[in-house]
N, C-alpha and C. Protein backbone atom coordinates (compact mmCIF):
# COMPACT_ATOMS: atom_id res chain seq x y z
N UNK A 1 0.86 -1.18 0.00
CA UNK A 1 0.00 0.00 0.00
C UNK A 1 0.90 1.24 0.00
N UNK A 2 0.19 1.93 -1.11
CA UNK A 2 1.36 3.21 -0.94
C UNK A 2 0.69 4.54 -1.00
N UNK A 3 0.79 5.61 0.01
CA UNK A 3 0.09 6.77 -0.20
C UNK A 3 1.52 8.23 -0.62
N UNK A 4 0.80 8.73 -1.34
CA UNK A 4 1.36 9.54 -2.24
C UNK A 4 0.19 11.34 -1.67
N UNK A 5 1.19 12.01 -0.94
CA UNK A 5 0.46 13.54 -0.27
C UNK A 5 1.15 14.78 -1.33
N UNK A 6 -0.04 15.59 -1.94
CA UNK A 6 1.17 16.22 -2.29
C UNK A 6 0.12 17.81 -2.11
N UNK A 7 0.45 19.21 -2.77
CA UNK A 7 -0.10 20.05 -2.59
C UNK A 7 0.05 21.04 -1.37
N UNK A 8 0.81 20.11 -0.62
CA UNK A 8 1.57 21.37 0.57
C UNK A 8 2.40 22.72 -0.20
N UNK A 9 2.44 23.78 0.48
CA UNK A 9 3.55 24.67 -0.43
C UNK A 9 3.32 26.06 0.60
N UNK A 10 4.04 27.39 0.61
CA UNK A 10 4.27 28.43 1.25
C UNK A 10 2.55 29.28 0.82
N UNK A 11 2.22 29.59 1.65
CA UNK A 11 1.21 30.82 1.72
C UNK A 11 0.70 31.50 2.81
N UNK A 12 0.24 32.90 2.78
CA UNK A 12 0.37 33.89 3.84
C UNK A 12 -1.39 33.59 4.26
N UNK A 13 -1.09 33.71 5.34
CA UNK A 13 -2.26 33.82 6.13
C UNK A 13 -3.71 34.56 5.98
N UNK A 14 -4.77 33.72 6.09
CA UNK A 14 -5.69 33.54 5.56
C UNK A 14 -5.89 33.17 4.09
N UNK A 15 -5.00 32.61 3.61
CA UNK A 15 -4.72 31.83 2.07
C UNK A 15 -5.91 30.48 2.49
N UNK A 16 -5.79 29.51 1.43
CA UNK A 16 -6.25 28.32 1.37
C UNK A 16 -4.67 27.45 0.14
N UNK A 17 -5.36 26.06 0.85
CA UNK A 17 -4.65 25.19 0.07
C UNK A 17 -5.08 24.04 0.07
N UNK A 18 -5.34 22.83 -0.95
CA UNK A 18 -5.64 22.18 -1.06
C UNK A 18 -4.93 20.66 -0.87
N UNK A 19 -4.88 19.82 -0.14
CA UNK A 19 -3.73 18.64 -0.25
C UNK A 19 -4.27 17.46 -0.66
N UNK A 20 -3.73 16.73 -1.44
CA UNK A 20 -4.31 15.42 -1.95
C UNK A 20 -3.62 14.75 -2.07
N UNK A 21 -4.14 13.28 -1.78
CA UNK A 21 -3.39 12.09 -1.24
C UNK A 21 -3.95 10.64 -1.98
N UNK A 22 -2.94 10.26 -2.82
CA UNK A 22 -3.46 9.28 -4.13
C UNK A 22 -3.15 7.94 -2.99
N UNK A 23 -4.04 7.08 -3.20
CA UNK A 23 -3.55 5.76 -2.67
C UNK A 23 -3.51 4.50 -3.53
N UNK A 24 -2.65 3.61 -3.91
CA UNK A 24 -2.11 2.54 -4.49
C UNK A 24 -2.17 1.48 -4.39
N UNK A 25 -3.02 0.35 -4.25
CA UNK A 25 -2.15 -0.93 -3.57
C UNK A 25 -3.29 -1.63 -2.60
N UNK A 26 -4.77 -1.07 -2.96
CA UNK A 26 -5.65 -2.02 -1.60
C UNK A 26 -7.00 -1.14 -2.53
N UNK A 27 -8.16 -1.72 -2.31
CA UNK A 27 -9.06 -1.19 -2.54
C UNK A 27 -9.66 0.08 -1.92
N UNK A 28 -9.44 0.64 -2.02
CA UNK A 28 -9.29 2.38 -1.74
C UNK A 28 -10.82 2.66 -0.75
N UNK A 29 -11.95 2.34 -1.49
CA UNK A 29 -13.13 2.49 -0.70
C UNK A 29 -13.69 2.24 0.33
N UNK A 30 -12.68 1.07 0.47
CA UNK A 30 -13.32 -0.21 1.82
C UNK A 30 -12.55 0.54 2.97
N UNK A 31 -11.30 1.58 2.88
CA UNK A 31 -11.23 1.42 4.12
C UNK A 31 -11.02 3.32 5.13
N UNK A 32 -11.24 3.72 5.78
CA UNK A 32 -11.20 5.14 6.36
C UNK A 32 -10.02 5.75 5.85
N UNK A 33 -9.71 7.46 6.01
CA UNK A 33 -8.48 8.07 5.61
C UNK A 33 -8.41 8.94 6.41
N UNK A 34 -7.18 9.37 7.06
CA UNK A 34 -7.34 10.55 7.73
C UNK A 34 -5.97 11.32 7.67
N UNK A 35 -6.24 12.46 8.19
CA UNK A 35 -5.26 13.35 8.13
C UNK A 35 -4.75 13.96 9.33
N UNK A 36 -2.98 13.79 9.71
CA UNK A 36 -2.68 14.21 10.65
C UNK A 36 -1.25 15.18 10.57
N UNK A 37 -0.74 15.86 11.12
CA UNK A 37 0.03 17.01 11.29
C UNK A 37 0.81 17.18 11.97
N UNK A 38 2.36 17.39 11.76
CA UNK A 38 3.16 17.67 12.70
C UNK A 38 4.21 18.96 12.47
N UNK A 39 3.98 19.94 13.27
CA UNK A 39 4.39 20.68 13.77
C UNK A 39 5.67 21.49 14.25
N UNK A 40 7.14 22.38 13.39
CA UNK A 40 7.85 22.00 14.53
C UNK A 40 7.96 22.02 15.85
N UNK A 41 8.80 21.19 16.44
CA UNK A 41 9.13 20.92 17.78
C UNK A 41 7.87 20.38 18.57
N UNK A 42 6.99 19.92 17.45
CA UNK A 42 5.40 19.66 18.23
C UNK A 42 5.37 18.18 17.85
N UNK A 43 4.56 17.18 18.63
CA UNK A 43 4.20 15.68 18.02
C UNK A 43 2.80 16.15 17.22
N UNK A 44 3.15 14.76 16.43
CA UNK A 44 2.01 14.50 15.53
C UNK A 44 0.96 14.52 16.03
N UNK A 45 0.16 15.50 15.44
CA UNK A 45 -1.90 15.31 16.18
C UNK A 45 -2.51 15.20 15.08
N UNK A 46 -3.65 14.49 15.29
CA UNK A 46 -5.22 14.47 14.45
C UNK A 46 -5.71 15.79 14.42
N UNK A 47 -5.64 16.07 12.64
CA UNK A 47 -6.63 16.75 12.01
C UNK A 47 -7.66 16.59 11.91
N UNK A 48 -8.31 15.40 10.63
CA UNK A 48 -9.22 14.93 10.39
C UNK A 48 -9.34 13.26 9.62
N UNK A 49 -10.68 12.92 9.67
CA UNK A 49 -10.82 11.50 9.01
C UNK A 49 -11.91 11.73 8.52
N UNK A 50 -12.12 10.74 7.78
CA UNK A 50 -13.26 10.37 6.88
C UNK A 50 -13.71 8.92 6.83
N UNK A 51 -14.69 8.40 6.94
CA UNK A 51 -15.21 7.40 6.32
C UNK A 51 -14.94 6.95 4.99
N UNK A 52 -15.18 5.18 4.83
CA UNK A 52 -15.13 4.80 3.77
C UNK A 52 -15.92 5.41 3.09
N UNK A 53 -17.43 5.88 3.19
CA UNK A 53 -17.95 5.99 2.34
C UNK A 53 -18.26 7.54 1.86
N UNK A 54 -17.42 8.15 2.83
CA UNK A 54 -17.33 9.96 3.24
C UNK A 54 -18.42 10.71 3.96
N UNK A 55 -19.40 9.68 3.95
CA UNK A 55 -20.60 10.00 5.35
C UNK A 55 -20.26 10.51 6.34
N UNK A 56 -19.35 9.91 6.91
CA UNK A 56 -18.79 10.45 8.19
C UNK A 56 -17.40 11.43 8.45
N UNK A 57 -17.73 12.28 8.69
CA UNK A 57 -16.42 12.89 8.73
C UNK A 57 -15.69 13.68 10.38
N UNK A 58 -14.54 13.64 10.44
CA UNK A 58 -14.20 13.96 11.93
C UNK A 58 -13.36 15.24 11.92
N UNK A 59 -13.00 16.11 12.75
CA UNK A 59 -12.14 16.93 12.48
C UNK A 59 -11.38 17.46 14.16
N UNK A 60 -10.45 17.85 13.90
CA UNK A 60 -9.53 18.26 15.59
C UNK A 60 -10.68 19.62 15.80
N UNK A 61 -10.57 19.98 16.88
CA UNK A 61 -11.41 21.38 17.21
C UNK A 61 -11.03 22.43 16.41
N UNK A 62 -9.66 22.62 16.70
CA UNK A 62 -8.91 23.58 16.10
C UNK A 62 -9.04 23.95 14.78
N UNK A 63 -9.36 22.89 13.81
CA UNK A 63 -9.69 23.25 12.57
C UNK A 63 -10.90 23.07 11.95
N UNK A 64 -12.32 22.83 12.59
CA UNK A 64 -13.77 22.78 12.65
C UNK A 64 -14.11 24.40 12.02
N UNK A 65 -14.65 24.45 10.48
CA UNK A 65 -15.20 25.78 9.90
C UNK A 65 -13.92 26.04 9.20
N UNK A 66 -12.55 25.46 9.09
CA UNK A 66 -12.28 26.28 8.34
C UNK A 66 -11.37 25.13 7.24
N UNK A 67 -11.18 23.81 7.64
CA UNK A 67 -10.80 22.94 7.00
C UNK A 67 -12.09 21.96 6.82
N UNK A 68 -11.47 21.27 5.20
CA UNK A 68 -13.00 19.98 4.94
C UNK A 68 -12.16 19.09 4.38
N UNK A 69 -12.61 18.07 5.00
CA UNK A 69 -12.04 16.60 4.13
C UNK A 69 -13.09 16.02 3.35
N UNK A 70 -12.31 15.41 2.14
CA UNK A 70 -13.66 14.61 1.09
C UNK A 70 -12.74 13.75 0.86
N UNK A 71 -13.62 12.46 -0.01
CA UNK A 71 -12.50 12.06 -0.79
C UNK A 71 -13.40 11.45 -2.19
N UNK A 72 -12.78 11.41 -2.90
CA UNK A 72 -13.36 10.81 -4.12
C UNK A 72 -12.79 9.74 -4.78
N UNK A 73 -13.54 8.02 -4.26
CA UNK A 73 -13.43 6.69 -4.68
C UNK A 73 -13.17 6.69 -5.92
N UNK A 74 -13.26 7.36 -6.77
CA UNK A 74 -13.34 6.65 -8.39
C UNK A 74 -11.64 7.32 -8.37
N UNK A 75 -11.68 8.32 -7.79
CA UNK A 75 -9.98 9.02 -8.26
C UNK A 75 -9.02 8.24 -7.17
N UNK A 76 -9.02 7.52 -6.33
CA UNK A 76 -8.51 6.57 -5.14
C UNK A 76 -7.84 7.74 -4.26
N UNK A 77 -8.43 9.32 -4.18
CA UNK A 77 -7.79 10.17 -3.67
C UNK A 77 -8.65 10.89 -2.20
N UNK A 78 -7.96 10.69 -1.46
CA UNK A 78 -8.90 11.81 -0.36
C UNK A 78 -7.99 12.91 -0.42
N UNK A 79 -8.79 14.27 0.05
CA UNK A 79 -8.35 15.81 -0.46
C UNK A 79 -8.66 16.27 1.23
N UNK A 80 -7.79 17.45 1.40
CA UNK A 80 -8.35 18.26 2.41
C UNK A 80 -8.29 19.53 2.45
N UNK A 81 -9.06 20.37 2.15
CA UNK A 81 -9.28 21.94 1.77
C UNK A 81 -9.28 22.66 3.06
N UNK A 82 -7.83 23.27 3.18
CA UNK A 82 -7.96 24.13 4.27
C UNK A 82 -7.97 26.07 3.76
N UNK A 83 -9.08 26.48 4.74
CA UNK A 83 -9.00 27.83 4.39
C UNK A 83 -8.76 28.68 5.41
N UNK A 84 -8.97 30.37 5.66
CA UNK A 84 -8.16 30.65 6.55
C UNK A 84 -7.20 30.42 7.35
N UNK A 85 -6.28 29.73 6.90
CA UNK A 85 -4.95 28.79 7.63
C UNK A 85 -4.28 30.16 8.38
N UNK A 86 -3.65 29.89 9.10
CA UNK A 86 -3.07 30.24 10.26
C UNK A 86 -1.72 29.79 10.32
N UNK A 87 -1.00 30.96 10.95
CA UNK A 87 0.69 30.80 11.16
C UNK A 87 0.65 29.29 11.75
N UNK A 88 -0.16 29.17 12.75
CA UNK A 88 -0.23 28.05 13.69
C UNK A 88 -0.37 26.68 13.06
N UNK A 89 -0.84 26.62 11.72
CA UNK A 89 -1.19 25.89 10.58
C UNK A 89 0.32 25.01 9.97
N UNK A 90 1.24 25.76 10.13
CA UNK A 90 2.48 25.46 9.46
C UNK A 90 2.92 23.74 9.98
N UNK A 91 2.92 23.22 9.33
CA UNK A 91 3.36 22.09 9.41
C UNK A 91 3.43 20.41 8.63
N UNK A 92 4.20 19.58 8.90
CA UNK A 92 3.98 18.55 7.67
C UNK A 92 3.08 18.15 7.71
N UNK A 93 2.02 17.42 6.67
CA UNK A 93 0.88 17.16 6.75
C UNK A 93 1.01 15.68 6.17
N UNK A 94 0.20 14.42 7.03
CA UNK A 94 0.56 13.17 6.74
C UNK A 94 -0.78 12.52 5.97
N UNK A 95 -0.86 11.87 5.29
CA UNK A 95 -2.48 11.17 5.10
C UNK A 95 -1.83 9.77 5.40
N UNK A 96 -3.18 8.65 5.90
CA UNK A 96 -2.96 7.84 6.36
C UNK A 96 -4.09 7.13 6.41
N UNK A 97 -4.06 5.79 6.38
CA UNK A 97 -4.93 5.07 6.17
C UNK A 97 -5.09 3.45 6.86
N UNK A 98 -5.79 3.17 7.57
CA UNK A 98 -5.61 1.55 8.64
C UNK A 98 -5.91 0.29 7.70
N UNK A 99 -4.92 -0.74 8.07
CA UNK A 99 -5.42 -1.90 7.97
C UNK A 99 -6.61 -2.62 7.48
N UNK A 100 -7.62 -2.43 8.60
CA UNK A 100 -8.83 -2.66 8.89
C UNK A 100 -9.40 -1.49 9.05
N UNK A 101 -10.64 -1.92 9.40
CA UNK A 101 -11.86 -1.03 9.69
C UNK A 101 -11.44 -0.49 11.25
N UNK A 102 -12.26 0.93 10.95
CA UNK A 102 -12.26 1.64 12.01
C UNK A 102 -13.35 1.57 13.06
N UNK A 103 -13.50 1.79 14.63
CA UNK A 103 -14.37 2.14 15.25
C UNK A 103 -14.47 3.64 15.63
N UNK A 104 -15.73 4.26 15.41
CA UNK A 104 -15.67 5.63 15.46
C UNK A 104 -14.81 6.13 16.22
N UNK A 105 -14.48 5.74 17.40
CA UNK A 105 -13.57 6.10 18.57
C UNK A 105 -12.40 6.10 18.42
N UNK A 106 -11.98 5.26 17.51
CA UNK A 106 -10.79 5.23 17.05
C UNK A 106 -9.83 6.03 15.88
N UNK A 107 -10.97 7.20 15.72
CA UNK A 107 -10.28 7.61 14.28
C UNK A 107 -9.63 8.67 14.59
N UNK A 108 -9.69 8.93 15.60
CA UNK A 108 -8.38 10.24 16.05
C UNK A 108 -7.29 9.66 16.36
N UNK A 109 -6.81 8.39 16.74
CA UNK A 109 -5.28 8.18 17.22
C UNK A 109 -4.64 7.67 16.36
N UNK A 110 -3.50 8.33 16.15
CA UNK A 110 -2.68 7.93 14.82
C UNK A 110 -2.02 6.44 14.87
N UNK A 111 -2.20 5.37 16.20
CA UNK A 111 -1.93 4.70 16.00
C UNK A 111 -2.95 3.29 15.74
N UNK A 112 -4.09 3.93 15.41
CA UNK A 112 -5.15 3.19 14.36
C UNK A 112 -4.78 2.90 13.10
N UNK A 113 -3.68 4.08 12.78
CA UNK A 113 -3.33 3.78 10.98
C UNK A 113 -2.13 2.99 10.63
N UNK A 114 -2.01 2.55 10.02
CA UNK A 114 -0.71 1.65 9.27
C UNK A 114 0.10 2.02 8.36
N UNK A 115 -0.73 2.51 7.09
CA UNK A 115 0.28 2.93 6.21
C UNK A 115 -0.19 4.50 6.64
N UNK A 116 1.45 5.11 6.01
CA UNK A 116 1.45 6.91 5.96
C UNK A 116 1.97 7.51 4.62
N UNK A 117 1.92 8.19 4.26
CA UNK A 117 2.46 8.82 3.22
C UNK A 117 3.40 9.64 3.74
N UNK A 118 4.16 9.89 2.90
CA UNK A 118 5.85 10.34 2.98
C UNK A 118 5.55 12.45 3.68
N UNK A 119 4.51 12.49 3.75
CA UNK A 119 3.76 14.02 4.11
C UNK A 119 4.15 15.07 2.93
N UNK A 120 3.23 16.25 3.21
CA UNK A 120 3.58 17.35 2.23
C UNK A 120 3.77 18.79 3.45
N UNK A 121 4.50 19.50 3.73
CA UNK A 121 4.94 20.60 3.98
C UNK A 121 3.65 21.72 3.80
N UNK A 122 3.17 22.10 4.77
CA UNK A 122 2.31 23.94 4.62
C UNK A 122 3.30 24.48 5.64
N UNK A 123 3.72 25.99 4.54
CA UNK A 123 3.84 26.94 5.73
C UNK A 123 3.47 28.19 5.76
N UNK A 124 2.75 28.58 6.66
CA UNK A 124 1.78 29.76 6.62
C UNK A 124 2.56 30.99 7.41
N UNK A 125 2.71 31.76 6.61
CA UNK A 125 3.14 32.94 6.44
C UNK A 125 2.56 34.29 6.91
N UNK A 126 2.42 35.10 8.41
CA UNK A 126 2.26 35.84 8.74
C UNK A 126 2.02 37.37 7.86
């Protein structure tokens, strides 16, 4: 299984940017995606997830109204549209995806997921 993040890049605050994350190697639909973030000098936290079927979607507090996750099965890609980003925003951005199936409870801890993608870089610019 291989995930591929790309669409990170430099922009000033209150910009938007879009990141998308191709996946390879497993049937793409069957299983949750989510997105998590690290920071410098900060550990990795939960952004957001999605459902297999994109019904469900989760997001950290911090970015509720101003980031959206989708993803679209036929393109094997989940996307995450962040807007008004924030200096505080700056950081690598991972997509990731489990094994198995998720329990709702479980879709915030990054150690639900298995495979990661190599991340893409935002840095938000004051």
């Amino acid at each position: 299984v291989q995930l591929q993040a790309s669409g990170g890049g430099l922009v000033q605050a209150g910009g938007s940017l879009r990141l998308s994350c191709v996946v390879s190697g497993r049937t793409f639909s069957r299983y949750a995606m989510g997105w998590f973030r690290q920071g410098p000098g900060k550990e990795r936290e939960f952004v957001s997830a999605i459902g297999r079927t994109g019904y469900d979607t989760y997001y950290a507090d911090f970015v509720k109204g101003r980031f959206t996750i989708s993803r679209d099965n036929a393109k094997l890609t989940v996307y995450l549209q962040m807007n008004s980003l924030e200096p505080e925003d700056t950081a690598v951005y991972y997509c990731a995806t489990p094994k198995e199936q998720l329990a709702r409870s479980t879709y915030f801890r990054s150690t639900s997921y298995d495979y990661w993608g190599q991340g893409t870089l935002v840095t938000v610019s004051s």
